[in-house]
PDB file of N, CA and C in Angstrom:
ATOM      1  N   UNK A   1     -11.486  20.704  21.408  1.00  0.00           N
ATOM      2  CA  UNK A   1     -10.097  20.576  21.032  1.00  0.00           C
ATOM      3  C   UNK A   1     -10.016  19.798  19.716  1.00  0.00           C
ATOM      4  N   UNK A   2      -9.193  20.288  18.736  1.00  0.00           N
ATOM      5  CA  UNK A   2      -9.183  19.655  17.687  1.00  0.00           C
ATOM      6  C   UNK A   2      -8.168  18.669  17.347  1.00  0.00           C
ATOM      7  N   UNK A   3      -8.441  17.708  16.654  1.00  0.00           N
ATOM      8  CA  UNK A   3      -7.745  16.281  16.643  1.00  0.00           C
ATOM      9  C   UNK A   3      -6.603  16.174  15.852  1.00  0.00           C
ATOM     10  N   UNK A   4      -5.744  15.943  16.422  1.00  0.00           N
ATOM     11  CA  UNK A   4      -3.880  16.038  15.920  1.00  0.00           C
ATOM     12  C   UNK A   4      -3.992  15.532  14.302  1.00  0.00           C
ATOM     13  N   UNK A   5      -3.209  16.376  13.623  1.00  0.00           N
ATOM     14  CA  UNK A   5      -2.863  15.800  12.483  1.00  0.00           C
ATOM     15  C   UNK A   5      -2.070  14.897  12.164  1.00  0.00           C
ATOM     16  N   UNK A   6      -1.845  13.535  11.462  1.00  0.00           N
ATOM     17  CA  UNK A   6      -0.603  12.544  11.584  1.00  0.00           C
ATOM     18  C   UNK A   6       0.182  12.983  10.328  1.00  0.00           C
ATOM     19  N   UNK A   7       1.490  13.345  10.806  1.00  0.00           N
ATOM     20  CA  UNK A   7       2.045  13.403   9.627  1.00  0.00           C
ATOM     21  C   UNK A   7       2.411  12.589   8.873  1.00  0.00           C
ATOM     22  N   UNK A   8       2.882  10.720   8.939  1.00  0.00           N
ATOM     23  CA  UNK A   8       2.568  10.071   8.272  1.00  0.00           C
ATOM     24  C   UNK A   8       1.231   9.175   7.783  1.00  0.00           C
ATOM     25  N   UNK A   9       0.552  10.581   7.555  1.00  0.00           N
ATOM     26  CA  UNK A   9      -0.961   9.919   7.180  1.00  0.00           C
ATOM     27  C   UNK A   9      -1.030   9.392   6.024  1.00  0.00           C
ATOM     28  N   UNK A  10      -1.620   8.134   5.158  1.00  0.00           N
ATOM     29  CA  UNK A  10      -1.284   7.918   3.824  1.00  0.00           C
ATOM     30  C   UNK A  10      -2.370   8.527   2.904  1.00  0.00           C
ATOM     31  N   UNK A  11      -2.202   8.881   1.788  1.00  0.00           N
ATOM     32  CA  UNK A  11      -3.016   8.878   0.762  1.00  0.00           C
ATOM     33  C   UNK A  11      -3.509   8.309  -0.378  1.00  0.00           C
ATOM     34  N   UNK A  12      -4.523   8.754  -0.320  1.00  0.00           N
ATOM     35  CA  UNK A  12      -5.121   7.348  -1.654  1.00  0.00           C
ATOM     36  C   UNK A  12      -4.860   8.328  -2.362  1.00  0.00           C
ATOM     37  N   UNK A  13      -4.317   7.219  -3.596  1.00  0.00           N
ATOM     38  CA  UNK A  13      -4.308   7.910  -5.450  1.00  0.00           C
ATOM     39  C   UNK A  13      -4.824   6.854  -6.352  1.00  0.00           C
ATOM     40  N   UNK A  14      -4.872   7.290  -7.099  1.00  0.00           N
ATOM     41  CA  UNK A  14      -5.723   6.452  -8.320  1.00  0.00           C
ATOM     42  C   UNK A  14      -3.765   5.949  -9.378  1.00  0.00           C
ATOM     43  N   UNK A  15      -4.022   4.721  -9.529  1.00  0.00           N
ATOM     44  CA  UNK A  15      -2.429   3.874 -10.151  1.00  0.00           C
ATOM     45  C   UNK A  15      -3.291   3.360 -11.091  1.00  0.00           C
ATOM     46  N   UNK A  16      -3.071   3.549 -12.462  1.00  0.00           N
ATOM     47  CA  UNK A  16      -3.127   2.283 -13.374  1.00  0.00           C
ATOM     48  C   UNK A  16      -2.221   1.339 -13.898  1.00  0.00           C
ATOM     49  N   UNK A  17      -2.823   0.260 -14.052  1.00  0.00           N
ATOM     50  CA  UNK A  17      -1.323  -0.691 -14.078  1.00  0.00           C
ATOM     51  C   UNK A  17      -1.993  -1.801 -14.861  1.00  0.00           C
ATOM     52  N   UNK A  18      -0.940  -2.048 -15.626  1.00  0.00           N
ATOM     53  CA  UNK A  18      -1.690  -3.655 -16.354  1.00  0.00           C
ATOM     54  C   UNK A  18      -2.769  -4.793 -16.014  1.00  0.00           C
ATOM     55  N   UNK A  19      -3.208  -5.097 -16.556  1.00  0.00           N
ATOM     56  CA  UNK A  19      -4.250  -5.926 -15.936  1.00  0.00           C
ATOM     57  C   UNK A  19      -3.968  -7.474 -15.497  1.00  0.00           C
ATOM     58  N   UNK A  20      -2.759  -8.088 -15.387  1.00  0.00           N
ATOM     59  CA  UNK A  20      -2.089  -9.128 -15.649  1.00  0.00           C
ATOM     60  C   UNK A  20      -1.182  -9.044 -14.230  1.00  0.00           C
ATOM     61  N   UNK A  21      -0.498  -7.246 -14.063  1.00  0.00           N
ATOM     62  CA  UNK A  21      -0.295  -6.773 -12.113  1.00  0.00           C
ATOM     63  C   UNK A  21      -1.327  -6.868 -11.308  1.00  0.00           C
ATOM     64  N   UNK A  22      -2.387  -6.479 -11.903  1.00  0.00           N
ATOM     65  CA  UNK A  22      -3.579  -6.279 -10.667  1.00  0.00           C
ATOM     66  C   UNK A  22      -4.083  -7.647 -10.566  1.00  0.00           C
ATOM     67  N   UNK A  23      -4.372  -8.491 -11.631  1.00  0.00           N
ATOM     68  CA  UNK A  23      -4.400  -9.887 -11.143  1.00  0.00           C
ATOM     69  C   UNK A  23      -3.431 -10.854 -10.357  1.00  0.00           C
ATOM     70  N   UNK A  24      -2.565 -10.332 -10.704  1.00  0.00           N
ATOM     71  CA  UNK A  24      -1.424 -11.195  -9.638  1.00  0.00           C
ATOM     72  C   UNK A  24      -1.410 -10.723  -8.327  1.00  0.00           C
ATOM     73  N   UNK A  25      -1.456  -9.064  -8.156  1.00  0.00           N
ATOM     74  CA  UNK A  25      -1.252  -8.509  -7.104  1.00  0.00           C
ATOM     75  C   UNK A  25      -2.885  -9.241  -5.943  1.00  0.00           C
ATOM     76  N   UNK A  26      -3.807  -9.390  -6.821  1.00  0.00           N
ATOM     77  CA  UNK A  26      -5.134  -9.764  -6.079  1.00  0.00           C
ATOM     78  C   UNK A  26      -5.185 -11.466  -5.912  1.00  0.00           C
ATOM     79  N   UNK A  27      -3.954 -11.614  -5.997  1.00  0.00           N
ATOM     80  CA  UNK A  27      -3.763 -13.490  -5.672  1.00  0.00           C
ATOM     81  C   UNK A  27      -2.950 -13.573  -4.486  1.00  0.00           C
ATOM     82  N   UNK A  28      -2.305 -12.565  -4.040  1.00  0.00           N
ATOM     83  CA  UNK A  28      -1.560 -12.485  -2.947  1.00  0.00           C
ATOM     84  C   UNK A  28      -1.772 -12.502  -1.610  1.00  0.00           C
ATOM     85  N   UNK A  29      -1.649 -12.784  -0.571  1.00  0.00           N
ATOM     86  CA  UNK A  29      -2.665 -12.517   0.825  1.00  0.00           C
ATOM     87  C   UNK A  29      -1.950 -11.190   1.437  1.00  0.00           C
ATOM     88  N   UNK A  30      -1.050 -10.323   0.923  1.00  0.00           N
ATOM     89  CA  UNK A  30      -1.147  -8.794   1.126  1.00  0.00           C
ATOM     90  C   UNK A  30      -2.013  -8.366   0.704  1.00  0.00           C
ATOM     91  N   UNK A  31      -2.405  -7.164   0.889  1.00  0.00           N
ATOM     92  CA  UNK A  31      -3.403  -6.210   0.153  1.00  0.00           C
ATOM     93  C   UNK A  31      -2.332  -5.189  -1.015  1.00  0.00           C
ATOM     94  N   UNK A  32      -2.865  -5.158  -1.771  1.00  0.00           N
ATOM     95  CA  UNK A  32      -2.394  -3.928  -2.775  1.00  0.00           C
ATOM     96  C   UNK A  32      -1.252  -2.941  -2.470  1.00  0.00           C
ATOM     97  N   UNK A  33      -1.750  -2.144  -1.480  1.00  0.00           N
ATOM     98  CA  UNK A  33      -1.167  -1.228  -1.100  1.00  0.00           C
ATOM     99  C   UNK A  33       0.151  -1.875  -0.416  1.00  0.00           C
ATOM    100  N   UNK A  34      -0.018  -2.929   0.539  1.00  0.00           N
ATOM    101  CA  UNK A  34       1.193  -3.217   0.817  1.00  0.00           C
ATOM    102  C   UNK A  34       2.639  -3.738  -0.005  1.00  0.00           C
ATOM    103  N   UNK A  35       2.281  -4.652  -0.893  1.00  0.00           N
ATOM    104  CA  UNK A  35       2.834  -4.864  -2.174  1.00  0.00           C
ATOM    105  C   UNK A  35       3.320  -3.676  -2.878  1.00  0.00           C
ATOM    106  N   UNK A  36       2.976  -2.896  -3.323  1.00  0.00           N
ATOM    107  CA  UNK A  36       3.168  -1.400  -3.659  1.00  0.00           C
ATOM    108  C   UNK A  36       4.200  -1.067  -3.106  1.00  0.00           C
ATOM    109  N   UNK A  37       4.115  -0.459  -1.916  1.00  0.00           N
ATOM    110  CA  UNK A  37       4.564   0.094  -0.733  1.00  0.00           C
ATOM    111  C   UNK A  37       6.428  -0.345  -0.667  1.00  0.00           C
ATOM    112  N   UNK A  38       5.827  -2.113  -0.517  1.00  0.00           N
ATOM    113  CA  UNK A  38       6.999  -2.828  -0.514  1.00  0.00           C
ATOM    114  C   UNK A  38       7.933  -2.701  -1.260  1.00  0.00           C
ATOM    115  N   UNK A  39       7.404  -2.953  -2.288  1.00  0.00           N
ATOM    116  CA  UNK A  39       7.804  -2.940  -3.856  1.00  0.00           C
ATOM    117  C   UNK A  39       8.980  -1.824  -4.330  1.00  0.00           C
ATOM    118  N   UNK A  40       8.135  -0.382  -4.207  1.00  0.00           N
ATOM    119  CA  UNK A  40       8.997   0.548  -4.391  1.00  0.00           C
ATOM    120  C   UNK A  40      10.087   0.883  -3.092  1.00  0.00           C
ATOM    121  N   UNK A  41      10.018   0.457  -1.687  1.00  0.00           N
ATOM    122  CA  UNK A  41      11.090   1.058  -1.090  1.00  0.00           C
ATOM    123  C   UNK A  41      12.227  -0.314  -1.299  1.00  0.00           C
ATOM    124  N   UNK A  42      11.487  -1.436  -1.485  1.00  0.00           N
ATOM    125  CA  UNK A  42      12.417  -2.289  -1.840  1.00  0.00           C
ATOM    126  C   UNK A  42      13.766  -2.031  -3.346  1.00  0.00           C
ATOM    127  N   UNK A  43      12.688  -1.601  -4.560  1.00  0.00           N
ATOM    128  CA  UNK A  43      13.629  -1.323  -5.413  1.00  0.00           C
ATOM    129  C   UNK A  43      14.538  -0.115  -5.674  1.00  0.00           C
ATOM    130  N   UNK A  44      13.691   1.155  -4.838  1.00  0.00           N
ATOM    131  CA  UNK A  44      14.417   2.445  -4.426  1.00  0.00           C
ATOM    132  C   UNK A  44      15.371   2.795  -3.426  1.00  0.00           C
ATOM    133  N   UNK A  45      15.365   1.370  -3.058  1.00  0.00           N
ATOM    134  CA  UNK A  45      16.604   0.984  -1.664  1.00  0.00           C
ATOM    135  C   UNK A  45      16.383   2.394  -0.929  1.00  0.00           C
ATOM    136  N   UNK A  46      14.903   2.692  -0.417  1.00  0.00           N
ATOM    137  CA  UNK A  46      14.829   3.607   0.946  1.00  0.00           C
ATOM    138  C   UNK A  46      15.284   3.360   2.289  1.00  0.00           C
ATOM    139  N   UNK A  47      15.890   4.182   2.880  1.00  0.00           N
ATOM    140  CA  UNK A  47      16.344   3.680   3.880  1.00  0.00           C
ATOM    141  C   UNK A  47      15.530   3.269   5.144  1.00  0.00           C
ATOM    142  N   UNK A  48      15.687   2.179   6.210  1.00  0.00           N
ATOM    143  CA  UNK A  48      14.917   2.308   7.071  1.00  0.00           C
ATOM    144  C   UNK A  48      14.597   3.408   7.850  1.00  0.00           C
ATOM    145  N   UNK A  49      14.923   4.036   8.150  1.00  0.00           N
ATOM    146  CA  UNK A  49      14.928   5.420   9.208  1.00  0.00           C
ATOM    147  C   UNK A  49      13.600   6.460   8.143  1.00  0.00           C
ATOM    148  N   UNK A  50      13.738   6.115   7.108  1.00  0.00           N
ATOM    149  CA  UNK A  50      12.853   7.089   6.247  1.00  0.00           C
ATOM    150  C   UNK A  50      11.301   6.031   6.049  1.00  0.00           C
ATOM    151  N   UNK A  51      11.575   5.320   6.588  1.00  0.00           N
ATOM    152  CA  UNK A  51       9.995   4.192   6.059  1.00  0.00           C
ATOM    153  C   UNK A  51       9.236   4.215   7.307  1.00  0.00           C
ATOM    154  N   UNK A  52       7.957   4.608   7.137  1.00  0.00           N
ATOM    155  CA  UNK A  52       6.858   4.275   8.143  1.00  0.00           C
ATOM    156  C   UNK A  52       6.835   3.210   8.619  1.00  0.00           C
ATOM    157  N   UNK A  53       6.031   3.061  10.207  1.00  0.00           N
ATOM    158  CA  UNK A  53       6.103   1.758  10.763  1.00  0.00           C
ATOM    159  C   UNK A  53       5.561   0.439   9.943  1.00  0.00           C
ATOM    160  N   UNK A  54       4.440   0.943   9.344  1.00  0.00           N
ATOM    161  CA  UNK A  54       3.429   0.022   8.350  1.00  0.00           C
ATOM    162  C   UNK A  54       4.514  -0.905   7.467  1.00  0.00           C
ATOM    163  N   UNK A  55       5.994  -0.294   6.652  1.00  0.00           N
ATOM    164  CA  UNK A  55       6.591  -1.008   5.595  1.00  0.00           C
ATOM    165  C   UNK A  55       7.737  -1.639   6.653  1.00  0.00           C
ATOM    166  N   UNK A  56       8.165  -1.436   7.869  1.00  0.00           N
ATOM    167  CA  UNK A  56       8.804  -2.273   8.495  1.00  0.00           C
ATOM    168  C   UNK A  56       8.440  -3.202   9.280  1.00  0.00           C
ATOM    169  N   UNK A  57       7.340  -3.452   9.445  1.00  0.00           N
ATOM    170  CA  UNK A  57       6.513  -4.506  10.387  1.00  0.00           C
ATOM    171  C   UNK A  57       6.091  -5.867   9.060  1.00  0.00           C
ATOM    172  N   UNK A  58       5.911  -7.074   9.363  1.00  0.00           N
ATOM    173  CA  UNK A  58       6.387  -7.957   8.469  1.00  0.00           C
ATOM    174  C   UNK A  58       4.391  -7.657   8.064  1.00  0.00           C
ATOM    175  N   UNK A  59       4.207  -8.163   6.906  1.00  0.00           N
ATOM    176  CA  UNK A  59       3.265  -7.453   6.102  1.00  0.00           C
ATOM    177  C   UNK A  59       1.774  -8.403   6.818  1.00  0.00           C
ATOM    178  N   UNK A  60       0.530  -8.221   6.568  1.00  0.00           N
ATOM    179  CA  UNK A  60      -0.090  -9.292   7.363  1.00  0.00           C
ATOM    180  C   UNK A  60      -1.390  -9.555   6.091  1.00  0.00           C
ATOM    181  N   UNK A  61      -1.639 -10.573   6.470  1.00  0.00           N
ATOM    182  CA  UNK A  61      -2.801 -10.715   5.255  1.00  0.00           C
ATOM    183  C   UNK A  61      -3.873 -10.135   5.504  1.00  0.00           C
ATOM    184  N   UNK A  62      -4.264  -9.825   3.824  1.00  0.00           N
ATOM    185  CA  UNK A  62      -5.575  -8.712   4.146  1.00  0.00           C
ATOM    186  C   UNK A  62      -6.804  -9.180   4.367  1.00  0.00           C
ATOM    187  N   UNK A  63      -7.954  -8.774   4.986  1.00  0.00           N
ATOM    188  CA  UNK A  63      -9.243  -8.696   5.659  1.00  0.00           C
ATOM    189  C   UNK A  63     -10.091  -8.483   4.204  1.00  0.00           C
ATOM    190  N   UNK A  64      -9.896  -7.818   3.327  1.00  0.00           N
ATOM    191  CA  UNK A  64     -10.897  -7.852   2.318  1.00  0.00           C
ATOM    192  C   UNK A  64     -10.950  -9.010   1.266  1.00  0.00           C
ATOM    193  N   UNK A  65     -11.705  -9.263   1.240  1.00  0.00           N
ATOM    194  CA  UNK A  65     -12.251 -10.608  -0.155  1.00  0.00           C
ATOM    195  C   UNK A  65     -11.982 -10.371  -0.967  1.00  0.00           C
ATOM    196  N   UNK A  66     -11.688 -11.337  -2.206  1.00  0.00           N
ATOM    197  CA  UNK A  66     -11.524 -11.424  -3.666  1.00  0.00           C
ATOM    198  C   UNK A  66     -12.055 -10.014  -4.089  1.00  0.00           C
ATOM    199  N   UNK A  67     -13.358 -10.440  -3.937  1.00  0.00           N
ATOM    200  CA  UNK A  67     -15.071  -9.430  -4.746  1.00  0.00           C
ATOM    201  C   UNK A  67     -14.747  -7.788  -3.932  1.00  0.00           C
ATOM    202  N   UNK A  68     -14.219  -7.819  -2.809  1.00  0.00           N
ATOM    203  CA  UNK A  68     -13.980  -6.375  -2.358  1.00  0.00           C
ATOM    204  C   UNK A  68     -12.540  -5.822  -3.428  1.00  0.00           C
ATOM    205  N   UNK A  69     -11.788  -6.644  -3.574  1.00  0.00           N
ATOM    206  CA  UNK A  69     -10.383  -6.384  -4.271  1.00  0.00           C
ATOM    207  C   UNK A  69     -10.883  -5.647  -5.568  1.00  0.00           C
ATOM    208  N   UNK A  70     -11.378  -6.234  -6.260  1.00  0.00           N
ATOM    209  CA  UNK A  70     -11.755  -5.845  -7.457  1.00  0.00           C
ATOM    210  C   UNK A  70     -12.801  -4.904  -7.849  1.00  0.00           C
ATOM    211  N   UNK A  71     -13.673  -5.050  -6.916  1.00  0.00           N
ATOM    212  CA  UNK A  71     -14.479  -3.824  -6.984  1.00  0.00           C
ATOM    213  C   UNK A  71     -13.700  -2.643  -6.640  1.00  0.00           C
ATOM    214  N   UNK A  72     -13.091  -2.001  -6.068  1.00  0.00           N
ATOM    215  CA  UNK A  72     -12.334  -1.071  -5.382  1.00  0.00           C
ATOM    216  C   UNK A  72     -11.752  -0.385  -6.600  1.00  0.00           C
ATOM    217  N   UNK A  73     -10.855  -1.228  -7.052  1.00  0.00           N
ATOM    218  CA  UNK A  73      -9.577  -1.305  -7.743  1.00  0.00           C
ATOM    219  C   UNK A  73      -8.956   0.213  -7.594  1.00  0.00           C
ATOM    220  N   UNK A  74      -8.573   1.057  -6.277  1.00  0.00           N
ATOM    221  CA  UNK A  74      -7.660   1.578  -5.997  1.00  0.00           C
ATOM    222  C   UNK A  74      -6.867   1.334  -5.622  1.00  0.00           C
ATOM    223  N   UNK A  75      -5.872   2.244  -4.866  1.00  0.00           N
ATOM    224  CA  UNK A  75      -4.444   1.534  -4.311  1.00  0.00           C
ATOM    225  C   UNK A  75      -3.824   2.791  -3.383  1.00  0.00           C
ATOM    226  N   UNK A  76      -3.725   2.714  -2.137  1.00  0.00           N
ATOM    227  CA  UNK A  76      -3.156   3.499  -1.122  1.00  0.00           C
ATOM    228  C   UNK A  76      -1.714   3.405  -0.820  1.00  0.00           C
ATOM    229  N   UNK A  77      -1.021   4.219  -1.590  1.00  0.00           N
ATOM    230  CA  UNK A  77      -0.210   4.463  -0.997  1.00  0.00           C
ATOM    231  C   UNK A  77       0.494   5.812  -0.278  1.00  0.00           C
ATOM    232  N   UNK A  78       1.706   6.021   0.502  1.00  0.00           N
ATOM    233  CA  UNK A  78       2.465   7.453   1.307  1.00  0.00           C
ATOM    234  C   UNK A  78       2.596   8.217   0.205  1.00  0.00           C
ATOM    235  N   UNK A  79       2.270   9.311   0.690  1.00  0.00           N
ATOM    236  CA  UNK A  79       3.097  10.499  -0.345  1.00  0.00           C
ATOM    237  C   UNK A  79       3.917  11.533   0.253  1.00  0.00           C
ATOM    238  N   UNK A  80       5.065  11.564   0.182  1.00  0.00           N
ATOM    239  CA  UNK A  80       6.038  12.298   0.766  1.00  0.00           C
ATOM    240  C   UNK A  80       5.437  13.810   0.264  1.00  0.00           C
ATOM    241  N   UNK A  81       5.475  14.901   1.622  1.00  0.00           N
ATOM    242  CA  UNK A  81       5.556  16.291   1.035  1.00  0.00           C
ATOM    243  C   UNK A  81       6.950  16.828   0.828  1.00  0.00           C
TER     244      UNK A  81
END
């Protein structure tokens, strides 16, 4: 049997962004993506009913290290179809 698809599954994309955001954003005890996430439904005034559980649950600090942050330097966020 094959394994359900989630429709709010997120996707990684590749964001470039100043280097002065990604340092601030990597001083934060969110992770990236959540900041992001936040960020735009905060300033796009999305409604709750349209936001995944992930951006309504209060944000939690991230599990990866400084040295993982920066090595990575991607950024996950939803992409609406």
């Amino acid at each position: 049997m094959a394994r359900p698809i989630k429709d709010d599954k997120k996707a990684a994309i590749s964001v470039k962004l100043p280097p002065y955001l990604i340092e601030w954003m990597d001083r934060q005890p969110e992770s990236r993506a959540v900041l992001i996430e936040t960020a735009l439904c905060s300033h796009y005034q999305i409604p709750e009913y349209l936001r995944p559980v992930s951006v309504k649950k209060k944000p939690v600090k991230s599990k990866r290290s400084q040295a993982q942050k920066n090595v990575t330097g991607s950024v996950i966020v939803p992409v609406d179809e």
